[in-house]
PDB file of N, CA and C in Angstrom:
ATOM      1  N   UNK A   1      -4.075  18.241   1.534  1.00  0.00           N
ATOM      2  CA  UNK A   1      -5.196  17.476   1.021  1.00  0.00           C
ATOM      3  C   UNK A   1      -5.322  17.759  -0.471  1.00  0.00           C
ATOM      4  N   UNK A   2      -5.221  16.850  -1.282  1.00  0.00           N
ATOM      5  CA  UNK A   2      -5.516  16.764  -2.596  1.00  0.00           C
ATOM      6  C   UNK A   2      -6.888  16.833  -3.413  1.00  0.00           C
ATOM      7  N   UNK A   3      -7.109  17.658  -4.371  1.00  0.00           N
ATOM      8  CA  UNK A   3      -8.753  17.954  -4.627  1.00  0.00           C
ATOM      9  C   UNK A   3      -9.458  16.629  -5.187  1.00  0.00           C
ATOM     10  N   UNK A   4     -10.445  16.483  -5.358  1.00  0.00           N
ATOM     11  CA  UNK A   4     -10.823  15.093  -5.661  1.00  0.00           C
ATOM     12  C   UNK A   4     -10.474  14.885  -7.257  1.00  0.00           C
ATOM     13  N   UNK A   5     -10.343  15.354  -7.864  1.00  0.00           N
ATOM     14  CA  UNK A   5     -10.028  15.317  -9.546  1.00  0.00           C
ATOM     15  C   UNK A   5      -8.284  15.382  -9.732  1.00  0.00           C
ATOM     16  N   UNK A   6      -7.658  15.084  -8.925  1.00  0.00           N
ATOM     17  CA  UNK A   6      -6.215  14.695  -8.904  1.00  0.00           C
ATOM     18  C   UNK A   6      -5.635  13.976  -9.778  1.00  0.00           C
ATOM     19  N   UNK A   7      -4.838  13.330 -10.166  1.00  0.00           N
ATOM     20  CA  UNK A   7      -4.213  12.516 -10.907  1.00  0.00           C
ATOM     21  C   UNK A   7      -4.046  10.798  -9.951  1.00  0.00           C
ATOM     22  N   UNK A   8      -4.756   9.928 -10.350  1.00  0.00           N
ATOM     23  CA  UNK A   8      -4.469   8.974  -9.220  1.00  0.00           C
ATOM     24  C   UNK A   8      -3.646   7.904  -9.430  1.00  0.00           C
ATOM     25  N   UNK A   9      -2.050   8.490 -10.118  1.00  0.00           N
ATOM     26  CA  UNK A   9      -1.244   7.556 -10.859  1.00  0.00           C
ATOM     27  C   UNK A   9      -0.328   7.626  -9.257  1.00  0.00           C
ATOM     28  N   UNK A  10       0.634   6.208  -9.585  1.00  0.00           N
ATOM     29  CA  UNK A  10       1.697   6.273  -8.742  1.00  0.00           C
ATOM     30  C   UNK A  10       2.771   7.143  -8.876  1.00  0.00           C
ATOM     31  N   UNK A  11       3.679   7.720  -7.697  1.00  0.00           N
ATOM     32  CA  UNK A  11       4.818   8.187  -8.162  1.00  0.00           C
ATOM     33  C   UNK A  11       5.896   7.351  -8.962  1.00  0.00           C
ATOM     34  N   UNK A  12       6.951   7.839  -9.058  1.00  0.00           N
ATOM     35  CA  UNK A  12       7.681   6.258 -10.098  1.00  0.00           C
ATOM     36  C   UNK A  12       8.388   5.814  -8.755  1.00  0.00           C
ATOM     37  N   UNK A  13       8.617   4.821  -9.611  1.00  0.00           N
ATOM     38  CA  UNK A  13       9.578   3.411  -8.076  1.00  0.00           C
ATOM     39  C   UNK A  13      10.688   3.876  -7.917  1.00  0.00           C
ATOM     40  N   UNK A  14      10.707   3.695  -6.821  1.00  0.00           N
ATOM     41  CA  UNK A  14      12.340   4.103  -5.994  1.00  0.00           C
ATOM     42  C   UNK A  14      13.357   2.985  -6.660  1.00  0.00           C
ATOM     43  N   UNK A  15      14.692   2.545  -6.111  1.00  0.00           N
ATOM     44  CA  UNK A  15      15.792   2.689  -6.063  1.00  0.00           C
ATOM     45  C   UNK A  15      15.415   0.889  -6.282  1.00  0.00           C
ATOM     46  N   UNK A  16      14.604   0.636  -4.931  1.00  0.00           N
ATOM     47  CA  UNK A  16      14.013  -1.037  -5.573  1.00  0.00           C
ATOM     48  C   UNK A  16      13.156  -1.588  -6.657  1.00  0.00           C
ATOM     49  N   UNK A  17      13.039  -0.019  -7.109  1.00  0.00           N
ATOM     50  CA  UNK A  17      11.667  -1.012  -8.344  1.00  0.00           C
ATOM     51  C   UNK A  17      10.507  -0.784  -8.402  1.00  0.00           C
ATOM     52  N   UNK A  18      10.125  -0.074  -6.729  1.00  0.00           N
ATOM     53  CA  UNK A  18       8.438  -0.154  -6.934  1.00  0.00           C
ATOM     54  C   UNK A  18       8.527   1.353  -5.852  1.00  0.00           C
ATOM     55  N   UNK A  19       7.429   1.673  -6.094  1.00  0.00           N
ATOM     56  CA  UNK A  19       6.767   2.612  -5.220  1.00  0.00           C
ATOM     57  C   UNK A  19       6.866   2.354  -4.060  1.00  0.00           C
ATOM     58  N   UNK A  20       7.035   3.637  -3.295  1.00  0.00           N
ATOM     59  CA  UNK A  20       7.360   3.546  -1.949  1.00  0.00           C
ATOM     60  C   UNK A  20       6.499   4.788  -0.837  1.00  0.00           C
ATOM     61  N   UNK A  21       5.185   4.611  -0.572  1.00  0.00           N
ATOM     62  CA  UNK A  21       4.297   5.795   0.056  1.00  0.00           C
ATOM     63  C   UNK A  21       4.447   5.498   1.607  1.00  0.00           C
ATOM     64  N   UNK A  22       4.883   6.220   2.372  1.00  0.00           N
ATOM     65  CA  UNK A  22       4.545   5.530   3.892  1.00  0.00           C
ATOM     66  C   UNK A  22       3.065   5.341   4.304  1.00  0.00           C
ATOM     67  N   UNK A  23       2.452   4.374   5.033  1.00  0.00           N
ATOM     68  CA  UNK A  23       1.582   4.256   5.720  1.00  0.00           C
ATOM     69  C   UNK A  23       1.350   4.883   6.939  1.00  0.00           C
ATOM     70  N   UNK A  24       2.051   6.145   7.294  1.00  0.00           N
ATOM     71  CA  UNK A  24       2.141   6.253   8.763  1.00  0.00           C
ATOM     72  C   UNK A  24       1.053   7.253   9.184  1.00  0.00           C
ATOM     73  N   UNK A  25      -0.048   7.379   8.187  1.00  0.00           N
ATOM     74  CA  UNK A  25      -1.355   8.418   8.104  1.00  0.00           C
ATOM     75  C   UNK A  25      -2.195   8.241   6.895  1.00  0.00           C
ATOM     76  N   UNK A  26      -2.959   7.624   6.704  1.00  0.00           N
ATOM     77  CA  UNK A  26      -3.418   7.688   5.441  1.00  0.00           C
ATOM     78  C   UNK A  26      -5.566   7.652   5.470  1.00  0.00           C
ATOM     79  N   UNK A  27      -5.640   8.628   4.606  1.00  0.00           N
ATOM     80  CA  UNK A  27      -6.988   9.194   4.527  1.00  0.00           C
ATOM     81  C   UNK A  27      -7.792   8.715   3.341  1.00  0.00           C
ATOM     82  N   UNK A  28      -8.342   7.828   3.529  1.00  0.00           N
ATOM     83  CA  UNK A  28      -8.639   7.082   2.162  1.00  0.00           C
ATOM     84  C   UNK A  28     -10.785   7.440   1.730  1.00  0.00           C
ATOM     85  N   UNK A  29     -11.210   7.579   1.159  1.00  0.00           N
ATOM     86  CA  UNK A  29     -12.499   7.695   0.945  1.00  0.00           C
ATOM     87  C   UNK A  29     -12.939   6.176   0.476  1.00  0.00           C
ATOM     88  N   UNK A  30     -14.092   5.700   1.525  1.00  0.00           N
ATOM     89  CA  UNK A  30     -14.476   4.409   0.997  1.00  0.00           C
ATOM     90  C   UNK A  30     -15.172   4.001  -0.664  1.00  0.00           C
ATOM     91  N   UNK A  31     -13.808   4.222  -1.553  1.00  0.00           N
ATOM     92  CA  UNK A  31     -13.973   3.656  -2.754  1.00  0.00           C
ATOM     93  C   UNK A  31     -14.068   2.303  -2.908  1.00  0.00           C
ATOM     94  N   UNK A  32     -14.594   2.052  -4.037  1.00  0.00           N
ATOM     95  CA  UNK A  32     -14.174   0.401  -4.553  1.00  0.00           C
ATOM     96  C   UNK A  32     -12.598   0.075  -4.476  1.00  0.00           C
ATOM     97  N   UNK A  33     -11.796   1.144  -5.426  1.00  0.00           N
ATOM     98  CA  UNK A  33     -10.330   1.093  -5.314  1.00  0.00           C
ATOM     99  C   UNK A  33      -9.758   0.908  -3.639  1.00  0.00           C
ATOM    100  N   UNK A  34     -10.148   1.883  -3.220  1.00  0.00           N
ATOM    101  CA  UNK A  34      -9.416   1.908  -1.868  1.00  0.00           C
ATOM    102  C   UNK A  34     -10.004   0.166  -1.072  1.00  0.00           C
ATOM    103  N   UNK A  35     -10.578   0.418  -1.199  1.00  0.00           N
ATOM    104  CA  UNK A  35     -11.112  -1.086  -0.548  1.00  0.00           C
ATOM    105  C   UNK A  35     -10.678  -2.543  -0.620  1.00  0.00           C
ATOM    106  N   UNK A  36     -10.303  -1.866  -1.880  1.00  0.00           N
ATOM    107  CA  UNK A  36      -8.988  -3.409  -2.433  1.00  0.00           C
ATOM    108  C   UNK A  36      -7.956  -2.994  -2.286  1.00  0.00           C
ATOM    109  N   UNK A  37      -7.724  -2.429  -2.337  1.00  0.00           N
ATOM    110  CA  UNK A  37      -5.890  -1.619  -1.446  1.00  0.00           C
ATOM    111  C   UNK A  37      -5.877  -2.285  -0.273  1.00  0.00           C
ATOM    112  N   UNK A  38      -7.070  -1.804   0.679  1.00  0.00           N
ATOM    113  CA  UNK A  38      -6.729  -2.372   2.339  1.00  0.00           C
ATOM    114  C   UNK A  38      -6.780  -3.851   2.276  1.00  0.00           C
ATOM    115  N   UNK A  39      -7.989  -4.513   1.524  1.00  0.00           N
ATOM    116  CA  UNK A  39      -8.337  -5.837   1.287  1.00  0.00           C
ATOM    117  C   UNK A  39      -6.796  -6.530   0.875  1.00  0.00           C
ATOM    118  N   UNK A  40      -5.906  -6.029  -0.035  1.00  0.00           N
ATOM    119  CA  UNK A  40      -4.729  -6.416   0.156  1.00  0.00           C
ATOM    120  C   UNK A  40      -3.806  -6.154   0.357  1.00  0.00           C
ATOM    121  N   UNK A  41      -3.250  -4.796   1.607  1.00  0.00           N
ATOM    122  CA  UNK A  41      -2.488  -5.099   2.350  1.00  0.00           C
ATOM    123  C   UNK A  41      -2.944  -5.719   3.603  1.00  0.00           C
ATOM    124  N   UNK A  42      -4.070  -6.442   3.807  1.00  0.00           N
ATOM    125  CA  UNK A  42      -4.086  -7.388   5.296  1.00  0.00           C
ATOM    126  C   UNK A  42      -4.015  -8.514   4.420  1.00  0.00           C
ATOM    127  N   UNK A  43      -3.859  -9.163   3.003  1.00  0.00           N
ATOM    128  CA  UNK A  43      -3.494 -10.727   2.632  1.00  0.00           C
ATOM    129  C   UNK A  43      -1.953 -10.474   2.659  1.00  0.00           C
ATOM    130  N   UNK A  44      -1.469  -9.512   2.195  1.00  0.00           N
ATOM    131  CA  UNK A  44       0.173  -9.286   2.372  1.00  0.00           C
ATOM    132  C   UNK A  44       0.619  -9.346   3.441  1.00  0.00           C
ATOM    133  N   UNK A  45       0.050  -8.754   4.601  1.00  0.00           N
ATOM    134  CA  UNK A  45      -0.107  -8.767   6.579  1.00  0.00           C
ATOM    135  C   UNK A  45       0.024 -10.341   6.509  1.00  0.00           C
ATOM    136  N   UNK A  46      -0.456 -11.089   6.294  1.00  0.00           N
ATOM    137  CA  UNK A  46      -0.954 -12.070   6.622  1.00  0.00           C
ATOM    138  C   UNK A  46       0.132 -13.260   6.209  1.00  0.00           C
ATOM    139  N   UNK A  47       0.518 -12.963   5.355  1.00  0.00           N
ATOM    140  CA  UNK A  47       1.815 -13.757   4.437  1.00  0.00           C
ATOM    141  C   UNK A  47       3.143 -13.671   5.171  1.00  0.00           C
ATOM    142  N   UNK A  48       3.246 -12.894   6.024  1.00  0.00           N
ATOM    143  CA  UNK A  48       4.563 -12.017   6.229  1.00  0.00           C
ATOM    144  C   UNK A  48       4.703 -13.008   7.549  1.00  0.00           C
ATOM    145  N   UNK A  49       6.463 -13.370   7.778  1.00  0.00           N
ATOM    146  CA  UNK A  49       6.459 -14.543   8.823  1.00  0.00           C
ATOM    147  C   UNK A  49       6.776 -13.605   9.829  1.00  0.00           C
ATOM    148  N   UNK A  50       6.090 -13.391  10.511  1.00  0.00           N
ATOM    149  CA  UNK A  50       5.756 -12.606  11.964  1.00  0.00           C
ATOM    150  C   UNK A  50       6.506 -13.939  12.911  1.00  0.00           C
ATOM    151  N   UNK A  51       7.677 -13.650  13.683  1.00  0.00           N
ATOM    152  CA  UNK A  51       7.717 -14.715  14.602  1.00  0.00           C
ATOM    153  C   UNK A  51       8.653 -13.327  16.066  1.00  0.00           C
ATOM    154  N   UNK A  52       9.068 -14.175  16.839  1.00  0.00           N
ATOM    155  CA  UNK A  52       9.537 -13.390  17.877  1.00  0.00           C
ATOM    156  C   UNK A  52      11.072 -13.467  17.267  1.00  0.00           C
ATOM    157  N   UNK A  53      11.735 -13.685  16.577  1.00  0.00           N
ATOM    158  CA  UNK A  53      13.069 -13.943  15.799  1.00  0.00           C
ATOM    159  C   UNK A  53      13.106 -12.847  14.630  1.00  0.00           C
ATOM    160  N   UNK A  54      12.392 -13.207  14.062  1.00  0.00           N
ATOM    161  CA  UNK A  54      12.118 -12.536  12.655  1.00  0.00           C
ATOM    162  C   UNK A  54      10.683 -11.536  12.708  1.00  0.00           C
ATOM    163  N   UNK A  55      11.217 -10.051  13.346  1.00  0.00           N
ATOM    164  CA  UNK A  55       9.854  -9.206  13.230  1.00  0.00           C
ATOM    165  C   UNK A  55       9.754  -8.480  12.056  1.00  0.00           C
ATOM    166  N   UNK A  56       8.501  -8.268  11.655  1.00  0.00           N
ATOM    167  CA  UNK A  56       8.653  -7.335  10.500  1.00  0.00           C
ATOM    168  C   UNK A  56       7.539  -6.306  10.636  1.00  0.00           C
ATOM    169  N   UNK A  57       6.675  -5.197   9.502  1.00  0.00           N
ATOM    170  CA  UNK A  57       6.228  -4.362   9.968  1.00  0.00           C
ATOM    171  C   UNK A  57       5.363  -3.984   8.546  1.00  0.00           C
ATOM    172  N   UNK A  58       4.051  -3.600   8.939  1.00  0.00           N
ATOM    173  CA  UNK A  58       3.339  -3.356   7.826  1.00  0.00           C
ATOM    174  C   UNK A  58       3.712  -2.359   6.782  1.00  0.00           C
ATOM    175  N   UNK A  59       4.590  -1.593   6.494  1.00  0.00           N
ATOM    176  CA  UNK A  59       4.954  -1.145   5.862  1.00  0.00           C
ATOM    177  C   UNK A  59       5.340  -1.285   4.009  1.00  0.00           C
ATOM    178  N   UNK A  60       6.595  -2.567   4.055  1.00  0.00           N
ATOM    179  CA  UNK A  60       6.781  -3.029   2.969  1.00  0.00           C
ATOM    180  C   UNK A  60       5.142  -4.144   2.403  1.00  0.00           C
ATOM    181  N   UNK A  61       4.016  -4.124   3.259  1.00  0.00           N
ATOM    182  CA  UNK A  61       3.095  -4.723   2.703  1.00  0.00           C
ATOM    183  C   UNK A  61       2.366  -3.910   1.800  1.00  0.00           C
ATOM    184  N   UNK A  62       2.156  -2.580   2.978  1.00  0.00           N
ATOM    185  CA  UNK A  62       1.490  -1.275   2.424  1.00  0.00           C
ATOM    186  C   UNK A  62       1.825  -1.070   0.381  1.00  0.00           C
ATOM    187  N   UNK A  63       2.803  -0.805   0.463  1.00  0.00           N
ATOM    188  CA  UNK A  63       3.448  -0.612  -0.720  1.00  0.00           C
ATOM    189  C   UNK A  63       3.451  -1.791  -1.937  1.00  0.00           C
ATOM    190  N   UNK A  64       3.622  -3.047  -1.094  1.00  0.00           N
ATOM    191  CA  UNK A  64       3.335  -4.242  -2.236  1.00  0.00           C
ATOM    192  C   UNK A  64       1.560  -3.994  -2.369  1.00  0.00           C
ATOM    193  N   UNK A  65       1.071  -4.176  -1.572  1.00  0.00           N
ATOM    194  CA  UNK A  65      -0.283  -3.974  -2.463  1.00  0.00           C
ATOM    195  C   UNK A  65      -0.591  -2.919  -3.013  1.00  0.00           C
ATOM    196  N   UNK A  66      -0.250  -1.802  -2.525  1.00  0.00           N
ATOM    197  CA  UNK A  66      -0.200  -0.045  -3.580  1.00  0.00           C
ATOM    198  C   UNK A  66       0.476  -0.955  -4.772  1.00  0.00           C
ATOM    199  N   UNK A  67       1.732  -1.464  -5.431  1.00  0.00           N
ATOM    200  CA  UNK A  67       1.889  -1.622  -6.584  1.00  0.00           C
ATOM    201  C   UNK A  67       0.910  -2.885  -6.913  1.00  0.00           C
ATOM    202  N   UNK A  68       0.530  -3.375  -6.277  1.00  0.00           N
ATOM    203  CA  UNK A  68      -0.248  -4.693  -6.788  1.00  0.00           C
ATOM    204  C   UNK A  68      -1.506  -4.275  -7.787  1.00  0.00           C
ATOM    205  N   UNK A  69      -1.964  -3.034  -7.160  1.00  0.00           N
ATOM    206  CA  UNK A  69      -3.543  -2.667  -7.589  1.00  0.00           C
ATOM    207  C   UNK A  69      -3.727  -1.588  -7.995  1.00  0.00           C
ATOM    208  N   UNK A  70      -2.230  -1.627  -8.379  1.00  0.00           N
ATOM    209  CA  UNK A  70      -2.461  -0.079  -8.935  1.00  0.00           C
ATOM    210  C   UNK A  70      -3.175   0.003 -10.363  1.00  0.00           C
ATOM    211  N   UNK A  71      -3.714   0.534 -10.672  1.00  0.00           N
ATOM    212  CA  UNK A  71      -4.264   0.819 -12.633  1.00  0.00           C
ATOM    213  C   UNK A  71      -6.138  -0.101 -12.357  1.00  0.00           C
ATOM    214  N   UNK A  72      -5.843  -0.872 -11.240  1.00  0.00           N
ATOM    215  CA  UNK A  72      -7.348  -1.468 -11.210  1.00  0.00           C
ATOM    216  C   UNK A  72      -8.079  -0.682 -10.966  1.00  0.00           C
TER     217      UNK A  72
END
């Protein structure tokens, strides 16, 4: 657990370009920031062609909206 006066920059981008944090636990304090984080990874959720052919997984959304909002 990180103290609240942390640094709240991204790590640098991986190998594709952008930041890469897993979603597979995440502890967020109901900020303004955080709130638009979740607010857009469910419009990124939402974009993503979910079919029984083509599955995909919240993950690469997680991360597009972490770089989307980041510095806001």
């Amino acid at each position: 657990v990180k103290p609240l006066d942390h640094p709240h920059t991204l790590p640098a981008p991986g190998k594709k370009g952008r930041t890469y944090i897993c979603s597979c636990m995440i502890f967020l304090r109901p900020t303004i920031g955080a709130k638009k984080v979740m607010k857009k990874w469910i419009e990124e959720l939402q974009i993503q062609p979910w079919t029984s052919k083509k599955k995909t997984n919240d993950q690469p959304a997680f991360n597009w909206a972490l770089n989307k909002t980041a510095g806001e």
